[in-house]
Protein backbone atom coordinates (compact mmCIF):
# COMPACT_ATOMS: atom_id res chain seq x y z
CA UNK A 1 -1.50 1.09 -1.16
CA UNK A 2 -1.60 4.70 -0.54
CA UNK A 3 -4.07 5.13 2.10
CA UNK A 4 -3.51 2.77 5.62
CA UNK A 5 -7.14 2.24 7.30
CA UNK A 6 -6.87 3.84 11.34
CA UNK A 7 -10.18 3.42 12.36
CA UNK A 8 -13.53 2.26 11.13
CA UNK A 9 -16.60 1.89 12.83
CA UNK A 10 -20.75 3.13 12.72
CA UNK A 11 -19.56 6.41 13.09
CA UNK A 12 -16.29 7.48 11.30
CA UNK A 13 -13.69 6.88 8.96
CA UNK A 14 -10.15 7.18 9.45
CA UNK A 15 -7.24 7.11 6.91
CA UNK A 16 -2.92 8.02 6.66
CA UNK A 17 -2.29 8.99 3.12
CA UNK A 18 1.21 8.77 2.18
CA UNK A 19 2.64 10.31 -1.31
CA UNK A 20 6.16 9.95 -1.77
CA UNK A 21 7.60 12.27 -4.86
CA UNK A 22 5.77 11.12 -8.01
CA UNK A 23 3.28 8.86 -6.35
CA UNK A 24 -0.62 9.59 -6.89
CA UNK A 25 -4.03 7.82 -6.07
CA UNK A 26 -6.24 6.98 -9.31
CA UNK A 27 -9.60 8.35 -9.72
CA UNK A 28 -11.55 7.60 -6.90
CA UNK A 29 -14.49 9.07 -5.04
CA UNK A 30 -14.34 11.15 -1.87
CA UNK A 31 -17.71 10.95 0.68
CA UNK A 32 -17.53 14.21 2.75
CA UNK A 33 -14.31 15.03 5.10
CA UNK A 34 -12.00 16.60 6.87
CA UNK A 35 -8.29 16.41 5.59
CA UNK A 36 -4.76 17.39 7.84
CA UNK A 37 -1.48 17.31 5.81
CA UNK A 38 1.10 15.43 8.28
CA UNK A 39 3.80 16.26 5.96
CA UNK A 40 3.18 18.86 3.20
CA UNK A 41 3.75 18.46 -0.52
CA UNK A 42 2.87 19.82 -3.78
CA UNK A 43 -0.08 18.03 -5.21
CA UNK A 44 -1.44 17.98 -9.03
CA UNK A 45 -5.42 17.22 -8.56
CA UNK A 46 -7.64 16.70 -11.18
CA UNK A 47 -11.43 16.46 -10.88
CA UNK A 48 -14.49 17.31 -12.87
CA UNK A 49 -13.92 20.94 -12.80
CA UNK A 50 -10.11 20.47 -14.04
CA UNK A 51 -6.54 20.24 -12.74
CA UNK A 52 -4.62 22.48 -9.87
CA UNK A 53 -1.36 22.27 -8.11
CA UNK A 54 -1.49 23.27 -4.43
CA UNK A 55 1.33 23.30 -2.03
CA UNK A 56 0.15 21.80 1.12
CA UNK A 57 2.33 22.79 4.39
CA UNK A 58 1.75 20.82 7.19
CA UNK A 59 -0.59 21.76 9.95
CA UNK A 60 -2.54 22.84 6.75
CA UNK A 61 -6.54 21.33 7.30
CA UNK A 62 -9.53 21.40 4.90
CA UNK A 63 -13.23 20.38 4.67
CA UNK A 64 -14.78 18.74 1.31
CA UNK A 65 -18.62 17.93 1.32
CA UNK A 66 -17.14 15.40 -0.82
CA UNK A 67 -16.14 14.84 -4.55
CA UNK A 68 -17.72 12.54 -7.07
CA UNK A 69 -14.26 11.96 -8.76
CA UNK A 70 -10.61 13.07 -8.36
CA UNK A 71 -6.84 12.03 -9.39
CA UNK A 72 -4.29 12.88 -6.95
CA UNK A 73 -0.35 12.84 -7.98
CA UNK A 74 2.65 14.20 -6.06
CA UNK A 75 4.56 16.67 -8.36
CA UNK A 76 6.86 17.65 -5.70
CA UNK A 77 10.26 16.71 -3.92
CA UNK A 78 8.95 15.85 -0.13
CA UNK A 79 6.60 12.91 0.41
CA UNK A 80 3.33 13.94 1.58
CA UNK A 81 1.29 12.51 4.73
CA UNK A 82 -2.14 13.30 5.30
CA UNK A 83 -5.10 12.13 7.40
CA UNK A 84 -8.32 12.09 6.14
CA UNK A 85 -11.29 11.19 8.80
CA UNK A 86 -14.94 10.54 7.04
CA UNK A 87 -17.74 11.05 9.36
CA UNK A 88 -20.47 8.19 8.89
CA UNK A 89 -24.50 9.81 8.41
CA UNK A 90 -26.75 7.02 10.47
CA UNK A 91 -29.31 4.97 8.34
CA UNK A 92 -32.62 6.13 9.46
């Protein structure tokens, strides 16, 4: 698999992403998160609103409020590493 499960409990969400040169993740939903590129790489991402390529450098971070669908392929020469951690909203 691509993604290795750290850490799951009530609360959060923890995952290693690892994308060696032409590796990629089929569609698949994101809930909201906050992403850190271990190792950087150039990514080709395609979601509803099309494709990009971004070179990701590590110590790089982002937020997403979350994606109803995305494709994920590494176009570049490096493997790329990157933690994603999902915080959990509590049922009310």
């Amino acid at each position: 698999t691509v993604c290795l499960l750290l850490h799951d409990n009530a609360r959060s969400r923890a995952l290693r992403c690892t994308f060696p040169p032409g590796g990629g993740h089929e569609r698949h939903y994101h809930a909201p998160h906050w992403g850190y590129v271990l190792e950087g790489s150039t990514m080709q991402i395609t979601s509803a609103s099309g494709t990009v390529v971004r070179e990701l450098k590590a110590g790089d971070s982002w937020w997403s409020d979350g994606l109803a669908w995305h494709e994920a392929r590494n176009v570049g020469q490096t493997t790329g590493v990157y933690l994603i951690v999902e915080p959990k909203v509590p049922e009310r």
